[in-house]
N, C-alpha and C. Protein backbone atom coordinates (compact mmCIF):
# COMPACT_ATOMS: atom_id res chain seq x y z
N UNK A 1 164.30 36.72 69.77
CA UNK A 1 164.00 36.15 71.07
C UNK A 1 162.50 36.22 71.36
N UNK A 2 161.72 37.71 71.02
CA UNK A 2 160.61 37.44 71.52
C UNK A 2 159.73 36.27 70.31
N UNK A 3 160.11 36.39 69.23
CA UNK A 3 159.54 35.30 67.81
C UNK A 3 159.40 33.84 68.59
N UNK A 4 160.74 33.66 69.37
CA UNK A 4 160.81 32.27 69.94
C UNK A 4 159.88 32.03 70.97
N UNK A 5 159.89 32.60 71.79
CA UNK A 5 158.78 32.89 72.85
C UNK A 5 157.45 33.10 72.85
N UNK A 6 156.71 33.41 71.58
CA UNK A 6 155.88 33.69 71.02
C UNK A 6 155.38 32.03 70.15
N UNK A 7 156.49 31.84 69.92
CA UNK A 7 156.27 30.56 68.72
C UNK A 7 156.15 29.12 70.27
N UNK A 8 156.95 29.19 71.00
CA UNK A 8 156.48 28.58 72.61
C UNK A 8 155.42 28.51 73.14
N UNK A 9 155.14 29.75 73.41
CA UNK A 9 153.59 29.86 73.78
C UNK A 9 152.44 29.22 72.69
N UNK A 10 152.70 29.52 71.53
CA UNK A 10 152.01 28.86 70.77
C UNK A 10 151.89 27.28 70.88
N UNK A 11 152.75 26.76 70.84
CA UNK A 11 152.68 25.08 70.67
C UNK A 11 152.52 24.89 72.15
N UNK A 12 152.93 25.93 73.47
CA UNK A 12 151.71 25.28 74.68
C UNK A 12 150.55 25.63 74.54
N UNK A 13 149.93 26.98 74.22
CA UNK A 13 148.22 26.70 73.80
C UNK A 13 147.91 25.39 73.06
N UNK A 14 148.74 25.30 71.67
CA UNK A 14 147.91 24.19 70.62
C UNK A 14 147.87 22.65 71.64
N UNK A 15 148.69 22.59 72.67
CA UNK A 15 148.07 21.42 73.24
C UNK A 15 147.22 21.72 74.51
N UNK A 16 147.07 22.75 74.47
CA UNK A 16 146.20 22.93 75.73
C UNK A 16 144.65 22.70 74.97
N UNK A 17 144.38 23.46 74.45
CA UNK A 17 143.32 23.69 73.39
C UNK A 17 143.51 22.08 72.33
N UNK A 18 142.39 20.98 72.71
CA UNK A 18 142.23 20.12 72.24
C UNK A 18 140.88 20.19 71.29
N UNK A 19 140.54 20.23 70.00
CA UNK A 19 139.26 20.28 68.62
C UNK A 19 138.64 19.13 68.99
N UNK A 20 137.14 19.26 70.21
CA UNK A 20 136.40 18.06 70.13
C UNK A 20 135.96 17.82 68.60
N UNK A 21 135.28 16.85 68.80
CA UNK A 21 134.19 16.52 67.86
C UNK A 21 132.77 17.75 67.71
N UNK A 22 132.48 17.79 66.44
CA UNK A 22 131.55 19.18 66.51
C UNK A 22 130.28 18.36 67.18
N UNK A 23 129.50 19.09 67.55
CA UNK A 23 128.43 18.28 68.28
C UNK A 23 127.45 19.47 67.25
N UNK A 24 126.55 18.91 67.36
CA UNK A 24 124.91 19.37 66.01
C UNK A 24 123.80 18.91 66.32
N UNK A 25 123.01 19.47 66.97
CA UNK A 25 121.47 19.50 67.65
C UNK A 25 120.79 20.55 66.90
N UNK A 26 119.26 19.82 67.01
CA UNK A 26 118.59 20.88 66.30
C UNK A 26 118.14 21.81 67.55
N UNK A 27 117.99 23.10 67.27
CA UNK A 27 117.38 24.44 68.45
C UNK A 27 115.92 23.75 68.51
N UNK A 28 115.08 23.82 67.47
CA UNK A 28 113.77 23.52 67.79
C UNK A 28 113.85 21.77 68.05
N UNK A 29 113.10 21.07 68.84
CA UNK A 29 112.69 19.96 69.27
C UNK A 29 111.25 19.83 69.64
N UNK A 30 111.06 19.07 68.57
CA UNK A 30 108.83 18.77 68.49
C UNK A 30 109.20 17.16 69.00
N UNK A 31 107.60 16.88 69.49
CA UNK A 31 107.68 15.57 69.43
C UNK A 31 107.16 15.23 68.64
N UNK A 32 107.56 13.78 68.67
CA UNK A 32 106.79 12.78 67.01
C UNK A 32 105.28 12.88 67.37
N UNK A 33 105.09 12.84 65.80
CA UNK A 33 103.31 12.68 65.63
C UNK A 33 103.27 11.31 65.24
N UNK A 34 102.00 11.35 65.74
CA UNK A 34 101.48 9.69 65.41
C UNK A 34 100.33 9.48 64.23
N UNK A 35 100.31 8.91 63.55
CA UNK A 35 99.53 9.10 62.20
C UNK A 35 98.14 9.74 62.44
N UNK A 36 97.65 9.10 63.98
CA UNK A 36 95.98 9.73 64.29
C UNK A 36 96.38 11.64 64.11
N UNK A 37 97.77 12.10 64.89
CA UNK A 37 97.84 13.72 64.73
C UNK A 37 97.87 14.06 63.53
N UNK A 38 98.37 13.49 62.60
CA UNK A 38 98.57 13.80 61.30
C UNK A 38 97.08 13.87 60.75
N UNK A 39 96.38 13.18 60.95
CA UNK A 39 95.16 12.98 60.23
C UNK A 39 94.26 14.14 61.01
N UNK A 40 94.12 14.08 62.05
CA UNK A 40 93.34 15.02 62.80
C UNK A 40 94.06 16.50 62.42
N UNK A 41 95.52 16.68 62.71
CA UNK A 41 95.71 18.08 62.29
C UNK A 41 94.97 18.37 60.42
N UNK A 42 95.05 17.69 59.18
CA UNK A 42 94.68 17.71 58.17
C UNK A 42 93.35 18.31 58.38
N UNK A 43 92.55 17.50 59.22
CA UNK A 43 91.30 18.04 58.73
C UNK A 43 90.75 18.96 59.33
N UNK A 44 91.60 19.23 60.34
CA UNK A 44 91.62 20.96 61.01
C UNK A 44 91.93 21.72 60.28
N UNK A 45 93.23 21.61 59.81
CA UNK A 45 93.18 22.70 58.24
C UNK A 45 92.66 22.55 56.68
N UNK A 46 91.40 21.37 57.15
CA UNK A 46 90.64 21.31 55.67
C UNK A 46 91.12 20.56 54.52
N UNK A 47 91.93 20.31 54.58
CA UNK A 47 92.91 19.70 53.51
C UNK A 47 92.05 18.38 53.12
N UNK A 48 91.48 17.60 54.38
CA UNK A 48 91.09 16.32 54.61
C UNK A 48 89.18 16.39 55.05
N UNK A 49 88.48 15.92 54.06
CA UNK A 49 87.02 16.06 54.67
C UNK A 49 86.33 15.05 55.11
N UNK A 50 85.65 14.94 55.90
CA UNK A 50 84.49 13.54 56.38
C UNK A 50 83.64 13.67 55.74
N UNK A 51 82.79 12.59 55.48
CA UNK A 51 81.66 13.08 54.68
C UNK A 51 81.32 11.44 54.73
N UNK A 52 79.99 11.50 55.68
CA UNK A 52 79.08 10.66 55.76
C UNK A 52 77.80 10.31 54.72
N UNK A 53 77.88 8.89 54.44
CA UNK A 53 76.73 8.99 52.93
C UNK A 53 75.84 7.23 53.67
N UNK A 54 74.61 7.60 53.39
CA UNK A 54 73.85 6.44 54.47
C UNK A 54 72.92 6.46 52.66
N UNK A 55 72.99 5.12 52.51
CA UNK A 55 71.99 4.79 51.37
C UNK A 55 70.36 4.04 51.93
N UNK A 56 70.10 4.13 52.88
CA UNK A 56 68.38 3.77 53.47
C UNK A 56 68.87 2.37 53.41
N UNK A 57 69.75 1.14 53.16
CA UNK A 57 69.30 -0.40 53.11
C UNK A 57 69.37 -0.80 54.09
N UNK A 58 69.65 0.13 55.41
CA UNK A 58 69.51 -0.25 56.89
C UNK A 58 68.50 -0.12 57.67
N UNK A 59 67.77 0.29 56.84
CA UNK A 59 66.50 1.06 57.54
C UNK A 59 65.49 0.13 57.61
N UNK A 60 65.53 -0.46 59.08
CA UNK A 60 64.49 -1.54 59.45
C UNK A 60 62.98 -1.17 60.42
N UNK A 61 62.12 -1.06 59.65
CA UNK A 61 60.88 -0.99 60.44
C UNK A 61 60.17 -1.73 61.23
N UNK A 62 60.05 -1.42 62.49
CA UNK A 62 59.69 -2.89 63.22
C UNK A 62 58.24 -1.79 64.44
N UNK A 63 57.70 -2.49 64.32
CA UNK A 63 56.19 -2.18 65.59
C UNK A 63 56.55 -2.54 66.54
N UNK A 64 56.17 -1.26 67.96
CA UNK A 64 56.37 -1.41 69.15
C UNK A 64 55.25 -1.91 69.79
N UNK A 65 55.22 -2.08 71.12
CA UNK A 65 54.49 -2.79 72.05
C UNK A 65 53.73 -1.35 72.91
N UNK A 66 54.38 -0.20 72.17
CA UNK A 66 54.26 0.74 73.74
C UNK A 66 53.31 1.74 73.07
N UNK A 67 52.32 2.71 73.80
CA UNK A 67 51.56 3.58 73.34
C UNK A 67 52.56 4.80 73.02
N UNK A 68 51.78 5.66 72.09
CA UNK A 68 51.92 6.82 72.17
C UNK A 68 52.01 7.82 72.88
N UNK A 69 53.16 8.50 73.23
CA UNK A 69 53.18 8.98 74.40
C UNK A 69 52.74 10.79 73.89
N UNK A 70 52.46 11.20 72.67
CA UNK A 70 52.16 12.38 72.22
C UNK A 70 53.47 13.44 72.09
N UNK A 71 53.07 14.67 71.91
CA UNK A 71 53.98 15.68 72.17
C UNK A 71 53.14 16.74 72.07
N UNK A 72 53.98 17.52 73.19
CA UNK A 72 54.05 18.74 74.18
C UNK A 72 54.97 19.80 73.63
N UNK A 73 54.29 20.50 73.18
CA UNK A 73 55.08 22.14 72.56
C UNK A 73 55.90 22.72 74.04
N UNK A 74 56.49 23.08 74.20
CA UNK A 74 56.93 24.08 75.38
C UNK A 74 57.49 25.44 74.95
N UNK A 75 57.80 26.52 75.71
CA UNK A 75 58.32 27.74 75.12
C UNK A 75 59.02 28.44 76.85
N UNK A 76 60.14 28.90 76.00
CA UNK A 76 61.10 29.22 77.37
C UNK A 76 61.80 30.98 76.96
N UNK A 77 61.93 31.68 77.88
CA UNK A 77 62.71 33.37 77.88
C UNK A 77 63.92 32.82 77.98
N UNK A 78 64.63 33.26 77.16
CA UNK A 78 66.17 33.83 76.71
C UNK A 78 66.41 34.94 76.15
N UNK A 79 67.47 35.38 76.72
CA UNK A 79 68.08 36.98 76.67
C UNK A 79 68.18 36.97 75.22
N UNK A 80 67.79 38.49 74.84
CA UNK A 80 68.33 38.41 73.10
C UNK A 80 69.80 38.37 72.32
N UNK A 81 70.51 38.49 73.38
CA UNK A 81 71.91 37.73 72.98
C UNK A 81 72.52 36.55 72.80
N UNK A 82 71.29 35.43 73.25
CA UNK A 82 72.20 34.40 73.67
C UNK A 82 72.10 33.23 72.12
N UNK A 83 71.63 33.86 71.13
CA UNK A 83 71.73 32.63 70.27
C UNK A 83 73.15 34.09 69.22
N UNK A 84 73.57 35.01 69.57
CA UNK A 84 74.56 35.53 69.15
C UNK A 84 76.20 35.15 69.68
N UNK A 85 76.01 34.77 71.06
CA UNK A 85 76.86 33.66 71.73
C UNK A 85 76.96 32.43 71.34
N UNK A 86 76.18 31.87 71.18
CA UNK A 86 76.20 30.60 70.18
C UNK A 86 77.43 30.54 69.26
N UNK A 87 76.63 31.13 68.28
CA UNK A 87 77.08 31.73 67.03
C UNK A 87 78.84 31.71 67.17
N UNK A 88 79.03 32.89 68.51
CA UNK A 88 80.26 33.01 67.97
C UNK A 88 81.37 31.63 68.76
N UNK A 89 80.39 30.49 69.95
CA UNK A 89 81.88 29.75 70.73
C UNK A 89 81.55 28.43 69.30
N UNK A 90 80.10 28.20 68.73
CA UNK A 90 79.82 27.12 67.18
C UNK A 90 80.78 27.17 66.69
């Protein structure tokens, strides 16, 4: 008697309890990169280098109209730390 009652209860859970469909997401979610991130992240990590090369056949000499205006040396106080600051935000 209790087997029967037991085996009852069972087939009312199994229709209570309906097996969706599994559902599958990823935990992490990035957004898409666009080829400019791709390229820019590369050459943040070096992988990828610039490298500018100028051969002089642009180099046009042409005479101005205007005088010489000379140059002026100047000289200015800065703390002795501040080209160590530089250094380290360069």
């Amino acid at each position: 008697m209790a087997a029967n009652e037991q085996e009852t209860r069972a087939e009312e859970l199994r229709e209570l309890i309906v097996r969706g469909q599994e559902e599958f997401f990823n935990v992490f979610e990035m957004v898409p990169q666009t080829s400019q991130d791709i390229y820019f992240n590369k050459i943040a990590a070096g992988s990828i280098k610039t490298a500018i090369v100028s051969s002089g056949d642009d180099y046009v000499d042409k005479e101005a109209q205007t005088d010489e205006l000379g140059q002026n040396d100047q000289s200015n106080q800065a703390p002795n730390d501040f080209m160590a600051a530089i250094k380290q935000t360069g």
